[in-house]
N, C-alpha and C. Protein backbone atom coordinates (compact mmCIF):
# COMPACT_ATOMS: atom_id res chain seq x y z
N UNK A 1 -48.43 -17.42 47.68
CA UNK A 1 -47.58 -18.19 46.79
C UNK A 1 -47.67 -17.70 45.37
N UNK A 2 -48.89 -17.50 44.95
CA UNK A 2 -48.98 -16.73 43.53
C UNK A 2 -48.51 -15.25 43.33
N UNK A 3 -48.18 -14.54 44.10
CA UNK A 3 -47.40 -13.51 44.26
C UNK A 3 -46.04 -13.84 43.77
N UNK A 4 -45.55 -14.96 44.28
CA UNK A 4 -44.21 -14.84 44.18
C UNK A 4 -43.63 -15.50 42.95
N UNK A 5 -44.55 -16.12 42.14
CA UNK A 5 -44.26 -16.60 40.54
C UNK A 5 -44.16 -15.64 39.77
N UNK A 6 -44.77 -14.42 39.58
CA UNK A 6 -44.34 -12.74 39.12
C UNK A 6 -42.69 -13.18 38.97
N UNK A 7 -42.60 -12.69 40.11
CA UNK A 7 -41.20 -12.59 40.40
C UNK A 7 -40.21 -13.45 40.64
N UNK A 8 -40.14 -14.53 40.50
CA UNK A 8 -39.08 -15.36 40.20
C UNK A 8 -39.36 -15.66 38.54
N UNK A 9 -40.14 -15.19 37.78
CA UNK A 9 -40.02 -15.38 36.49
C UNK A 9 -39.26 -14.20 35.77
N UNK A 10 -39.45 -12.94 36.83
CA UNK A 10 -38.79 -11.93 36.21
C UNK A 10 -36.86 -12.03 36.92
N UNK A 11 -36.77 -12.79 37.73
CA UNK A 11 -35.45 -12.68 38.06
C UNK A 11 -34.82 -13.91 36.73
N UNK A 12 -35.61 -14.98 36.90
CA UNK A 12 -35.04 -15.48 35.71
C UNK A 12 -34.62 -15.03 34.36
N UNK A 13 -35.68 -13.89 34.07
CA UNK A 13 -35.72 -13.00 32.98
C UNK A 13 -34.46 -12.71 33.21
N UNK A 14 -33.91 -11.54 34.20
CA UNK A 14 -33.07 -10.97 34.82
C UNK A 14 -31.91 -12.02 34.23
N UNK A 15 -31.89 -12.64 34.89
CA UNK A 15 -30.62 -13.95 34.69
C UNK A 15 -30.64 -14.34 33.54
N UNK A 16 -31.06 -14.87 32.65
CA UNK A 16 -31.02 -14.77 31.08
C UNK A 16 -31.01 -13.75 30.93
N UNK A 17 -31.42 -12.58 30.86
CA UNK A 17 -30.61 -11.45 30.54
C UNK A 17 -29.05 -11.05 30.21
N UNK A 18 -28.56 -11.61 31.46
CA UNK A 18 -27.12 -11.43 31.81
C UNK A 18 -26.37 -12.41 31.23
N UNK A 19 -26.91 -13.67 31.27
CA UNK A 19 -25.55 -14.81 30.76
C UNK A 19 -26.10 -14.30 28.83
N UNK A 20 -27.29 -13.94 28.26
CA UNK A 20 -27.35 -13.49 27.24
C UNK A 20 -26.25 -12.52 26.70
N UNK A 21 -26.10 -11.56 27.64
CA UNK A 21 -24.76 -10.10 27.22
C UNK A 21 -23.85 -10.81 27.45
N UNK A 22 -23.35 -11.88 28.67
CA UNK A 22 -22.39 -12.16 28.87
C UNK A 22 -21.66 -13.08 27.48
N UNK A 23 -22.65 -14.14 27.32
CA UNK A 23 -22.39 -14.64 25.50
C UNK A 23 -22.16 -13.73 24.54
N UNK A 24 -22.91 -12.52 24.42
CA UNK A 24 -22.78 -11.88 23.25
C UNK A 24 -21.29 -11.18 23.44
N UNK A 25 -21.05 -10.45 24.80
CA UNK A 25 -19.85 -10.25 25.03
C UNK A 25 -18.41 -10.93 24.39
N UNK A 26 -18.68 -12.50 25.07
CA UNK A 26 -17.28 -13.06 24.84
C UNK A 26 -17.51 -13.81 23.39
N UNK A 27 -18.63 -13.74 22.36
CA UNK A 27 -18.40 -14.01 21.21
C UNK A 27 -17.80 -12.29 20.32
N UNK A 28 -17.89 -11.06 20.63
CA UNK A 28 -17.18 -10.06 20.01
C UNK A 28 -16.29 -10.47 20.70
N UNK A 29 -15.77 -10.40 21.79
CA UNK A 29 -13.99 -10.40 22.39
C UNK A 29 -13.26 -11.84 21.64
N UNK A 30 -13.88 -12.83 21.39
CA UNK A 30 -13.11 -13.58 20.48
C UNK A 30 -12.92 -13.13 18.99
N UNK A 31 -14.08 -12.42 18.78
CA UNK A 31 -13.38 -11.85 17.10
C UNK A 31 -12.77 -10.58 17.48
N UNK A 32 -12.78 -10.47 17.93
CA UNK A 32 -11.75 -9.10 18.23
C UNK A 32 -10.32 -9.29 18.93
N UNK A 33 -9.76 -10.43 19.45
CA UNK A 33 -9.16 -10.95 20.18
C UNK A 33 -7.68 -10.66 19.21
N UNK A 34 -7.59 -11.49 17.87
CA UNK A 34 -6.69 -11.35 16.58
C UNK A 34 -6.30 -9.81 16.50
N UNK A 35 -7.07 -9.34 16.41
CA UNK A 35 -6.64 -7.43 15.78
C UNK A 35 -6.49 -7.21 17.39
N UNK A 36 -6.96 -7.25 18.21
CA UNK A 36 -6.53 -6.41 19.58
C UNK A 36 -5.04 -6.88 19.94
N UNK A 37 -4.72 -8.26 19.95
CA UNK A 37 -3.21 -8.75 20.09
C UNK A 37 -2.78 -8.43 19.11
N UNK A 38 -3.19 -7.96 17.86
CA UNK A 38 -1.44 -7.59 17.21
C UNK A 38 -1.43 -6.02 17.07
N UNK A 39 -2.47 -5.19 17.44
CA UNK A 39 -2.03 -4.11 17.83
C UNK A 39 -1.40 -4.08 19.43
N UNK A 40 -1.51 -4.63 20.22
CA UNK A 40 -1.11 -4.93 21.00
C UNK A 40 0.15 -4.94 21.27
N UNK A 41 0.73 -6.08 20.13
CA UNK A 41 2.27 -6.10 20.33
C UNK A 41 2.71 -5.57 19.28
N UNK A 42 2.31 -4.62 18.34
CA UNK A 42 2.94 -3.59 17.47
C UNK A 42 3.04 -2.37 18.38
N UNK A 43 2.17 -2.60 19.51
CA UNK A 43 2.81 -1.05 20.23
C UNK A 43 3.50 -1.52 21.43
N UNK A 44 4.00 -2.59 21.50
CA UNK A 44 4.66 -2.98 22.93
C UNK A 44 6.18 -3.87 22.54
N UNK A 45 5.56 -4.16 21.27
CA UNK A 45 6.88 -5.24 20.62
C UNK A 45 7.07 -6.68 21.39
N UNK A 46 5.68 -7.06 22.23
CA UNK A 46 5.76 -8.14 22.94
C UNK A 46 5.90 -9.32 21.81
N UNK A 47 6.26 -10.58 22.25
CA UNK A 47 6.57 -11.81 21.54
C UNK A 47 7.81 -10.99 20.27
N UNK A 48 8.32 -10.13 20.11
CA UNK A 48 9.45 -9.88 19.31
C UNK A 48 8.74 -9.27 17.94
N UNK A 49 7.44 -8.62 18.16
CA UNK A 49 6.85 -8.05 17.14
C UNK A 49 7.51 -6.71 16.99
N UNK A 50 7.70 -5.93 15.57
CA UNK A 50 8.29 -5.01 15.53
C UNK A 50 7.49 -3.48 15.13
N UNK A 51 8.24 -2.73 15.45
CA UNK A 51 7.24 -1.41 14.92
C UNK A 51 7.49 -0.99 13.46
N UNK A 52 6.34 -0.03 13.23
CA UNK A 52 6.41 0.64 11.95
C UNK A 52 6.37 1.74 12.19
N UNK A 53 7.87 2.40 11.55
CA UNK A 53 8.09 4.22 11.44
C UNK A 53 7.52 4.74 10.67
N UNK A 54 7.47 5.90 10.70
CA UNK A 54 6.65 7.38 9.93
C UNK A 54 7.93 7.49 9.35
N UNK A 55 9.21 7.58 9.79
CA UNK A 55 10.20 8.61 9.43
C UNK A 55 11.36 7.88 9.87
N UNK A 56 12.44 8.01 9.26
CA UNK A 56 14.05 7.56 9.32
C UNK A 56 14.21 7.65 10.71
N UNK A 57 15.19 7.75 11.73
CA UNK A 57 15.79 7.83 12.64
C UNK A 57 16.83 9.27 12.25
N UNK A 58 16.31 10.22 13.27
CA UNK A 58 17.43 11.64 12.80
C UNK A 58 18.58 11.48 14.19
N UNK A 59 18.97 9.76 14.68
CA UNK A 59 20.08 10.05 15.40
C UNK A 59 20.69 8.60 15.06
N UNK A 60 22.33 8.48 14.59
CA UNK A 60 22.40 7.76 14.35
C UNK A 60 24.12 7.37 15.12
N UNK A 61 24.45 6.67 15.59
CA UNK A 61 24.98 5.74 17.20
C UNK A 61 26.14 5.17 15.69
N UNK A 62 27.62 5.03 16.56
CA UNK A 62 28.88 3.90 15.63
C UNK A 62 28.37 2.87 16.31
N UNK A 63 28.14 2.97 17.11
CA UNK A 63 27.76 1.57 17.45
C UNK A 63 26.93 0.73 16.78
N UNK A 64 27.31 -0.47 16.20
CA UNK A 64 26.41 -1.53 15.39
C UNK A 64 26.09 -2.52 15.92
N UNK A 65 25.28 -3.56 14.85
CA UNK A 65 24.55 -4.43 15.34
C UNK A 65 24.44 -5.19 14.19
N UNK A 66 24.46 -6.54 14.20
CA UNK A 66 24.52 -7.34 12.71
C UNK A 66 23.10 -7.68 12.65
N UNK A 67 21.91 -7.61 11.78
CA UNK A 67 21.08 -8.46 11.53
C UNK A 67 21.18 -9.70 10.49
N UNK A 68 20.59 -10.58 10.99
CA UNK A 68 20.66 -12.03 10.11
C UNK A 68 18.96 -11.96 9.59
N UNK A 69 19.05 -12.55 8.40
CA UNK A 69 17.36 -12.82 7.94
C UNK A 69 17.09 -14.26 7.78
N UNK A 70 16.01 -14.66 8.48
CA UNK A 70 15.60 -16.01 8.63
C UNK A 70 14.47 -15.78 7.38
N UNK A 71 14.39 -16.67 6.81
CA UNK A 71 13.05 -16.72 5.67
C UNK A 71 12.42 -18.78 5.85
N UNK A 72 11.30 -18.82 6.48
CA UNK A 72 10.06 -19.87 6.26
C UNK A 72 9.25 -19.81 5.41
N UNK A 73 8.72 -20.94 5.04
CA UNK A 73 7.48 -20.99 4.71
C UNK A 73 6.94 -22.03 4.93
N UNK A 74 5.39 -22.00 5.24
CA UNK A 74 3.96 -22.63 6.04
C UNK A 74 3.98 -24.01 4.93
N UNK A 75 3.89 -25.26 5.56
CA UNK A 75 3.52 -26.64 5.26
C UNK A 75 2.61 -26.07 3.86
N UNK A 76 2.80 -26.75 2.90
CA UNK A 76 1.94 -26.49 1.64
C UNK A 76 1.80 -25.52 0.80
N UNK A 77 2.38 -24.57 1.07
CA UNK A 77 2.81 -23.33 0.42
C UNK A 77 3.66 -23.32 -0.56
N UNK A 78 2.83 -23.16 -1.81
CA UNK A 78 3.64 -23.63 -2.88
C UNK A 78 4.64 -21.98 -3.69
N UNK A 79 4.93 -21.67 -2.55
CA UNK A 79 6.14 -20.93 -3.04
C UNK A 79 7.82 -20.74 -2.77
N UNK A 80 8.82 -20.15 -3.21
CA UNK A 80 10.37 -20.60 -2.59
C UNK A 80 10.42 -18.98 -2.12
N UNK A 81 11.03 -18.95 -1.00
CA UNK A 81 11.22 -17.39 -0.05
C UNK A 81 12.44 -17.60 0.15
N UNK A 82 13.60 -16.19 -0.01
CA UNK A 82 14.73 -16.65 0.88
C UNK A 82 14.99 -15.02 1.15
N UNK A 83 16.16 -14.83 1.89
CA UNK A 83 16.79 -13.79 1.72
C UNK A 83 17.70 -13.59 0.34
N UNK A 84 17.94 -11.97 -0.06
CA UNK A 84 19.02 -12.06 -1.08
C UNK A 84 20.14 -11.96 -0.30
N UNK A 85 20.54 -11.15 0.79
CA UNK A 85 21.14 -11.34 1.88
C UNK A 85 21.31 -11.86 2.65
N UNK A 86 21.84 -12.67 3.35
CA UNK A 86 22.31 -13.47 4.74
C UNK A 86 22.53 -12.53 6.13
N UNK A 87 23.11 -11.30 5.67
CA UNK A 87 23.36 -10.57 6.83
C UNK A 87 23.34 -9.12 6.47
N UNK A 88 22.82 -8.33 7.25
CA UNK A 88 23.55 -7.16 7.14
C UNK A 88 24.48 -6.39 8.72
N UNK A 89 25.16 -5.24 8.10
CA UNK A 89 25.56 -4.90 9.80
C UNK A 89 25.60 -3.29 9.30
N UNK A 90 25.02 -2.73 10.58
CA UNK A 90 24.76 -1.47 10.49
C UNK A 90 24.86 -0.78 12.10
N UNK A 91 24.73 0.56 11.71
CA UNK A 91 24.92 1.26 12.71
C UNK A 91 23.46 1.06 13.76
N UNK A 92 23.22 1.69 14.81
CA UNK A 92 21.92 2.12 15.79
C UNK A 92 21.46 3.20 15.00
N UNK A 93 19.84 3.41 14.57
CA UNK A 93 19.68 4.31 13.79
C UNK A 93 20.35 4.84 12.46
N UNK A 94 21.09 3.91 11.81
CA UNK A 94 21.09 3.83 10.17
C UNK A 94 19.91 2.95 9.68
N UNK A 95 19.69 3.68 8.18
CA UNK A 95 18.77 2.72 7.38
C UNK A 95 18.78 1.80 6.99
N UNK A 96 18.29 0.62 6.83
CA UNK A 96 19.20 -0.48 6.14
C UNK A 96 17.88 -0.85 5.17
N UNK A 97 18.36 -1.39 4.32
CA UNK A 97 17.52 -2.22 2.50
C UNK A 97 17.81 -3.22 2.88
N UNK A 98 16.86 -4.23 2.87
CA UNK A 98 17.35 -5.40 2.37
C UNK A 98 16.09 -6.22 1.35
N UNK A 99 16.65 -7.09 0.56
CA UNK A 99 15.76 -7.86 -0.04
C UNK A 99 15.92 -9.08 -0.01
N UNK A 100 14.51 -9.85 -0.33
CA UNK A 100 13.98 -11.16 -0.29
C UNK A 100 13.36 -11.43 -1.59
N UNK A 101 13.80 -12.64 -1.91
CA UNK A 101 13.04 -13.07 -3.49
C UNK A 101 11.98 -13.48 -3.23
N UNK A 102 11.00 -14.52 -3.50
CA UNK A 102 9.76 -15.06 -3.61
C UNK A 102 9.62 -15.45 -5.37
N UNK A 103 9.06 -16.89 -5.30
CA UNK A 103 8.64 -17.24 -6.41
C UNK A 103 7.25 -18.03 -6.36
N UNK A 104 6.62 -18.22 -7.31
CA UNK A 104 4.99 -19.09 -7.09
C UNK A 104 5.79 -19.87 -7.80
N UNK A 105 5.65 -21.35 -7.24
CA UNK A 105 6.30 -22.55 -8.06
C UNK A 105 4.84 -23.32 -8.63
N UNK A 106 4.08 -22.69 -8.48
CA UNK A 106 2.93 -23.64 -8.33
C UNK A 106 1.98 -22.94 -9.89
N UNK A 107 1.01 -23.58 -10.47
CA UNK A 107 0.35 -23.20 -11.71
C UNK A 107 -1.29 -22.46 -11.04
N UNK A 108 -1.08 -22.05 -10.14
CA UNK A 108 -2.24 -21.34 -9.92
C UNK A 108 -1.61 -19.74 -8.76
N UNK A 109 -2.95 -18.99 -9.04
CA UNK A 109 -2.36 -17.73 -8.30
C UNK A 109 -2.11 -18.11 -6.76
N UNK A 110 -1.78 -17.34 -6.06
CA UNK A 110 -1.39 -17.40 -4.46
C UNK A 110 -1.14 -16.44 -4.12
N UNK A 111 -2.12 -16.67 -2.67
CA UNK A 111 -1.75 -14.79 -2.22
C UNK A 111 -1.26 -15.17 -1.05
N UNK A 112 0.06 -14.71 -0.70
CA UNK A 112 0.74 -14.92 0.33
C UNK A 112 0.61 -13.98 1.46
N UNK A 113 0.67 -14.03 2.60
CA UNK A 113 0.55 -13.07 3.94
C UNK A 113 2.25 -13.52 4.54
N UNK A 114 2.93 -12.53 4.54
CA UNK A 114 4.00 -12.85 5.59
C UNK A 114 4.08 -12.39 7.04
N UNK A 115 4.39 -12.98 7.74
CA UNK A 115 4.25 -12.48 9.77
C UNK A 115 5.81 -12.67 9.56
N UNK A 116 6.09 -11.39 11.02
CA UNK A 116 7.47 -11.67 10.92
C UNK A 116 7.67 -11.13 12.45
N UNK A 117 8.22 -12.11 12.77
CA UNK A 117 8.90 -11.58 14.48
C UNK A 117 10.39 -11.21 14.61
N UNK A 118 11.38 -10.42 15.60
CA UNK A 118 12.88 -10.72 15.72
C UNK A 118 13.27 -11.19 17.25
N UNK A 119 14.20 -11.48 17.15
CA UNK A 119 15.22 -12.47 18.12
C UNK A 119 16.28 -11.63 18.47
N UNK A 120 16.68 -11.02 19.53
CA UNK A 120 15.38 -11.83 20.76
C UNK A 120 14.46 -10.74 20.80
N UNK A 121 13.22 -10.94 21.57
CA UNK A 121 12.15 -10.62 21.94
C UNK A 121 11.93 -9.43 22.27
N UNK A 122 13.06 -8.98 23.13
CA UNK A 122 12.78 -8.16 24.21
C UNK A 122 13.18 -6.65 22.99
N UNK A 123 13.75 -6.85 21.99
CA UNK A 123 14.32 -6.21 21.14
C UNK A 123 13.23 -5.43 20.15
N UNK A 124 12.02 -6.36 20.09
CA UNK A 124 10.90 -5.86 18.89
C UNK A 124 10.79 -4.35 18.82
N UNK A 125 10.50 -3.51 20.37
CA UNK A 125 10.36 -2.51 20.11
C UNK A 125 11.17 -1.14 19.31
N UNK A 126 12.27 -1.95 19.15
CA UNK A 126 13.37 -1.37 19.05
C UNK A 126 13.57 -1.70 17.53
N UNK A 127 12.92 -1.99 17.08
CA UNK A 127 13.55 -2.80 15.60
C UNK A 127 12.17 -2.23 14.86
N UNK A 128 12.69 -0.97 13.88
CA UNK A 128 11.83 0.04 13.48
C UNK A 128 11.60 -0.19 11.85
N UNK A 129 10.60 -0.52 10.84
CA UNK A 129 10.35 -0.89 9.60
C UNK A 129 9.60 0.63 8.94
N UNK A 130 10.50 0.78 8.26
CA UNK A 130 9.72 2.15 7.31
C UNK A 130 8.88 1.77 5.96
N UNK A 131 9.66 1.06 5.71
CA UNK A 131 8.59 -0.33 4.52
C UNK A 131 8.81 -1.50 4.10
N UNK A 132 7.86 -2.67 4.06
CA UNK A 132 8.21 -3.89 4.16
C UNK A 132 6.54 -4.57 3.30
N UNK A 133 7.29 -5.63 2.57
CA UNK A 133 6.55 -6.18 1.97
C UNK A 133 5.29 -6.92 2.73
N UNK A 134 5.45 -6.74 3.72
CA UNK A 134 5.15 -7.92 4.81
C UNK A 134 3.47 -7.29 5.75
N UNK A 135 3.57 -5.69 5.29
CA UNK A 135 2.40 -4.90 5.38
C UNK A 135 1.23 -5.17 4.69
N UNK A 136 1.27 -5.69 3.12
CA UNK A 136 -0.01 -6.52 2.98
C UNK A 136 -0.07 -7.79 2.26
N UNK A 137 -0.67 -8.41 1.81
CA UNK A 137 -1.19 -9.26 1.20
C UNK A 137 -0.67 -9.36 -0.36
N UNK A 138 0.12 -10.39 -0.68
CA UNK A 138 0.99 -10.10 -2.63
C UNK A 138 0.09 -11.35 -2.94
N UNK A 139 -0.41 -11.21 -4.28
CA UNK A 139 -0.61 -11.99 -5.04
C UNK A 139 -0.13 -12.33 -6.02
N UNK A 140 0.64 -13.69 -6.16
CA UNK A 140 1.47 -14.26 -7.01
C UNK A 140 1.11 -14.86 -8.10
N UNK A 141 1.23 -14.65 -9.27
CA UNK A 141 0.48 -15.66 -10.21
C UNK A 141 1.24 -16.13 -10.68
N UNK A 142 0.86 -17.39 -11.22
CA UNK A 142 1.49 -18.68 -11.46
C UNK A 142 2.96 -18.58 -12.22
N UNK A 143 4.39 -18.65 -11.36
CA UNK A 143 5.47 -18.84 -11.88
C UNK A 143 6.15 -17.64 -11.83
N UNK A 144 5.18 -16.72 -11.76
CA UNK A 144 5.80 -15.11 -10.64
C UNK A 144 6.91 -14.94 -9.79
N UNK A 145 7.96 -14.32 -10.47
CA UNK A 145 8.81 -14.34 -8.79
C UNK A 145 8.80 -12.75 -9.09
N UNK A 146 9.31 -12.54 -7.83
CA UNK A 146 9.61 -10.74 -7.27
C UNK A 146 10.78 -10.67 -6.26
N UNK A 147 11.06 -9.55 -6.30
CA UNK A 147 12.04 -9.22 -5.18
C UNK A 147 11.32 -8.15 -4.27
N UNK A 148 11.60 -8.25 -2.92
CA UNK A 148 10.81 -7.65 -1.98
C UNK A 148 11.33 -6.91 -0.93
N UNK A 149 11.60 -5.71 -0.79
CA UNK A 149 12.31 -5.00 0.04
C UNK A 149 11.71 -4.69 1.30
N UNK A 150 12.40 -4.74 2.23
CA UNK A 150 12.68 -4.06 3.58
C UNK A 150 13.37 -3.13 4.18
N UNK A 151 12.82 -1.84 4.18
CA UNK A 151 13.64 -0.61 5.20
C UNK A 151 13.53 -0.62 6.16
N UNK A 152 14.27 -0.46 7.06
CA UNK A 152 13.98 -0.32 8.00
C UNK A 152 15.33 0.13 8.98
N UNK A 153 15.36 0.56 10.30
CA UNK A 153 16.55 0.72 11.10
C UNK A 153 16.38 0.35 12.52
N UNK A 154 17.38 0.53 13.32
CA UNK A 154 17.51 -0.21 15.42
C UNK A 154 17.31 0.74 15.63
N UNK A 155 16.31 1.27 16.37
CA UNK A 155 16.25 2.74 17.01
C UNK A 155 17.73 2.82 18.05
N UNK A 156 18.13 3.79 18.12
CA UNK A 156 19.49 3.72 18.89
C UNK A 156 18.95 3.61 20.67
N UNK A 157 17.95 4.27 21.16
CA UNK A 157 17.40 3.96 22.21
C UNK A 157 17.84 2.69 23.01
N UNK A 158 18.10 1.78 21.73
CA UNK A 158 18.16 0.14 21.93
C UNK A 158 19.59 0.06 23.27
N UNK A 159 20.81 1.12 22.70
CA UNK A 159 21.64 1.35 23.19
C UNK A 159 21.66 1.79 24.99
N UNK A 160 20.31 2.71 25.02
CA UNK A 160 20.77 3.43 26.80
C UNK A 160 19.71 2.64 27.53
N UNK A 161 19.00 1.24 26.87
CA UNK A 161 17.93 0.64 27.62
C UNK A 161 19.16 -0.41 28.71
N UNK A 162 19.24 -0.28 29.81
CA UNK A 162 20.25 -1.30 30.48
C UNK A 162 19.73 -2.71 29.57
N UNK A 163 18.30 -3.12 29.69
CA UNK A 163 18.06 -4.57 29.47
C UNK A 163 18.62 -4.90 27.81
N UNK A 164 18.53 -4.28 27.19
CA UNK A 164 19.41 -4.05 26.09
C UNK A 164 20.37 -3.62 25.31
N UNK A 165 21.00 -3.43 26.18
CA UNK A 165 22.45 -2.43 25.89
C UNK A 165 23.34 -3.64 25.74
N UNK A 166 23.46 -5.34 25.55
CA UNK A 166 24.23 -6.15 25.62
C UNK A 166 24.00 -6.59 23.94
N UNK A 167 22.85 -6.06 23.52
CA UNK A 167 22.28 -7.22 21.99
C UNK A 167 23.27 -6.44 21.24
N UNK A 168 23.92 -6.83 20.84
CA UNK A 168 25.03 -7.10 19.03
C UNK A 168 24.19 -7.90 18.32
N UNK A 169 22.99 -8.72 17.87
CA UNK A 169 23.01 -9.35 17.13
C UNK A 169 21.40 -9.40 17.23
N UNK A 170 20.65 -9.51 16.11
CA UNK A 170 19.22 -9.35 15.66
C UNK A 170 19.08 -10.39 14.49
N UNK A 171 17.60 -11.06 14.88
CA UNK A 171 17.21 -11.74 13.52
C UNK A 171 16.04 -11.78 13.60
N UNK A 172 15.90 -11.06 12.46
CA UNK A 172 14.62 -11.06 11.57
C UNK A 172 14.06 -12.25 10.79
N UNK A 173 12.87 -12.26 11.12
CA UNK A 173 12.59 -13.89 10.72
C UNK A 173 10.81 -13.41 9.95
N UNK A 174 11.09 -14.39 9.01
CA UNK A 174 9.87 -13.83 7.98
C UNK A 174 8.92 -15.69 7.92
N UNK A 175 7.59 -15.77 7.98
CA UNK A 175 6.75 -16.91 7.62
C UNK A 175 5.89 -16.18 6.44
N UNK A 176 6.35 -17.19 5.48
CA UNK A 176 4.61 -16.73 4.60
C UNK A 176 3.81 -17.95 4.60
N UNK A 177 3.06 -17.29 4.78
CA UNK A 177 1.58 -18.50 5.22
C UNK A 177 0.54 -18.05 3.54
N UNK A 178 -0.38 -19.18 2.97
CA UNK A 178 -1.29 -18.53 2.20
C UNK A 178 -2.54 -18.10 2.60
N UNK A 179 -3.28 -17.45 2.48
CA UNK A 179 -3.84 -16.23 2.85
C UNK A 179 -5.30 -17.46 2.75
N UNK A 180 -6.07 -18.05 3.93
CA UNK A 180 -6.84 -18.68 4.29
C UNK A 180 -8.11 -17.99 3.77
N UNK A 181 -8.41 -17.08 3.29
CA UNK A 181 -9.82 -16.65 2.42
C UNK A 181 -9.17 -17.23 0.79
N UNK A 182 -8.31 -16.84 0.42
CA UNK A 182 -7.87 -17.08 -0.50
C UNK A 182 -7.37 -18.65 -1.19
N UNK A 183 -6.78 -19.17 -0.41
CA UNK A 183 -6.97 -20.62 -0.65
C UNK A 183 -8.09 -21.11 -0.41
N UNK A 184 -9.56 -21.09 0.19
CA UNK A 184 -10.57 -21.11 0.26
C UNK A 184 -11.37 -20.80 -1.15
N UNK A 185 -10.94 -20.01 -1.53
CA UNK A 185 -11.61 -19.35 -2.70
C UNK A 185 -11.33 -20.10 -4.06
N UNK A 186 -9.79 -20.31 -4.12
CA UNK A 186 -9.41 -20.90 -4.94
C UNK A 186 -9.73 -22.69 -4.97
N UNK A 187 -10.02 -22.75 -3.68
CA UNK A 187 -10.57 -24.80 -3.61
C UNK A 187 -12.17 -24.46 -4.50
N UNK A 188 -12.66 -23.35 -3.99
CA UNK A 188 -14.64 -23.85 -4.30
C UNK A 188 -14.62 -23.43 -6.12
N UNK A 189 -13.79 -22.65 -6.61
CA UNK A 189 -13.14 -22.01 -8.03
C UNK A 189 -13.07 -23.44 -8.62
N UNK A 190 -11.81 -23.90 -8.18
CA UNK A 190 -11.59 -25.99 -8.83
C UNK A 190 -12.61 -27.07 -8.39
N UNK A 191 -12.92 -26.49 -7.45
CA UNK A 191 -14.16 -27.18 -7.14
C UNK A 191 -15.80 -27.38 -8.64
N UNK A 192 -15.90 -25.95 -8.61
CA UNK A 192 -16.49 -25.24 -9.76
C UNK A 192 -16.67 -25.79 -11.09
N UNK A 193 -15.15 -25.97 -11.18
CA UNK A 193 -14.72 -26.12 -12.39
C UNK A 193 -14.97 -27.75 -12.64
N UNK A 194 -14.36 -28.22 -11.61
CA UNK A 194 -14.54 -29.74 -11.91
C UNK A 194 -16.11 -30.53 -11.76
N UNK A 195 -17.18 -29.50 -11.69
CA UNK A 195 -18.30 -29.98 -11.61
C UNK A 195 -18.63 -30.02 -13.10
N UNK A 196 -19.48 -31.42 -13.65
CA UNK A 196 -20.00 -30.97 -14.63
C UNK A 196 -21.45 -30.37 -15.39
């Protein structure tokens, strides 16, 4: 019998061992979870995420397509977003500009993050950004407005995919959310301040 306490202490070992990696495991796969899904659907265009080009489109289709621009913004976000445009219409593989205003209505800085998906879905991959405000992080200070451009073009591809060869019509839809380190920063700052 004393033989065999050795060894059921070392299988236990064994077994804490494993649910040990297995925890350490699925606490990296949850922080890694955020950056793995949105590279994810920047290379698949799943949920209507879109890509980012190196380079223009060198083929360009009469065939068009109207985009509409949706502009949100996140509960408490003390800034005004819109399009300067309502629509544009362009060819498959033309460039298109467009701009968006933004203002800080608010008396303190704000750093805004915008996410942006298009409609419909199945389309993201196809809906190509050469530059867009929406790549990083703006910080607004108090009463700041800007205008904010978007290049970008429809890869014409969009055209010989059967499942997409029916879309005439795209919308681009923009959220700015404030940047959760940053409003963080700025509460413990007033926080700070209001101590005496």
């Amino acid at each position: 019998m004393s033989g065999l306490a050795p060894d059921k202490k070392r299988r236990a070992a064994f077994t804490a061992g494993i649910v040990g990696a297995v925890v350490l495991g699925m606490t990296a796969l949850a922080f890694a979870a955020v950056p793995l899904y949105r590279a994810f659907c920047q290379a698949t265009g799943y949920g209507g995420t879109t890509r980012v080009a190196s380079a223009a489109s060198h083929r360009v289709l009469e065939r068009t397509v109207e985009v509409t621009f949706d502009t949100n913004v996140a509960n408490g976000m003390p800034i005004e977003f819109s399009a300067k445009q309502r629509h544009q219409t362009l060819r498959l593989g033309e460039t298109g500009l467009a701009f968006f205003h933004v203002r800080n209505v608010s008396s303190r800085p704000v750093t805004a993050v915008a996410t942006y998906n298009v409609a419909p879905h199945k389309i993201g991959i196809y809906f190509q950004k050469l530059e867009c405000f929406c790549f990083q992080p703006r910080v607004l200070q108090p009463g700041e407005s800007a205008d904010l451009p978007v290049v970008y073009f429809v890869d014409p591809e969009l055209a010989s995919n059967p499942e997409t060869s029916e879309v005439r019509q795209i919308v681009l839809s923009y959220t700015y959310f404030e940047s959760a380190d940053a409003a963080a920063a700025a509460l413990a700052q007033a926080e700070t301040a209001q101590t005496p």
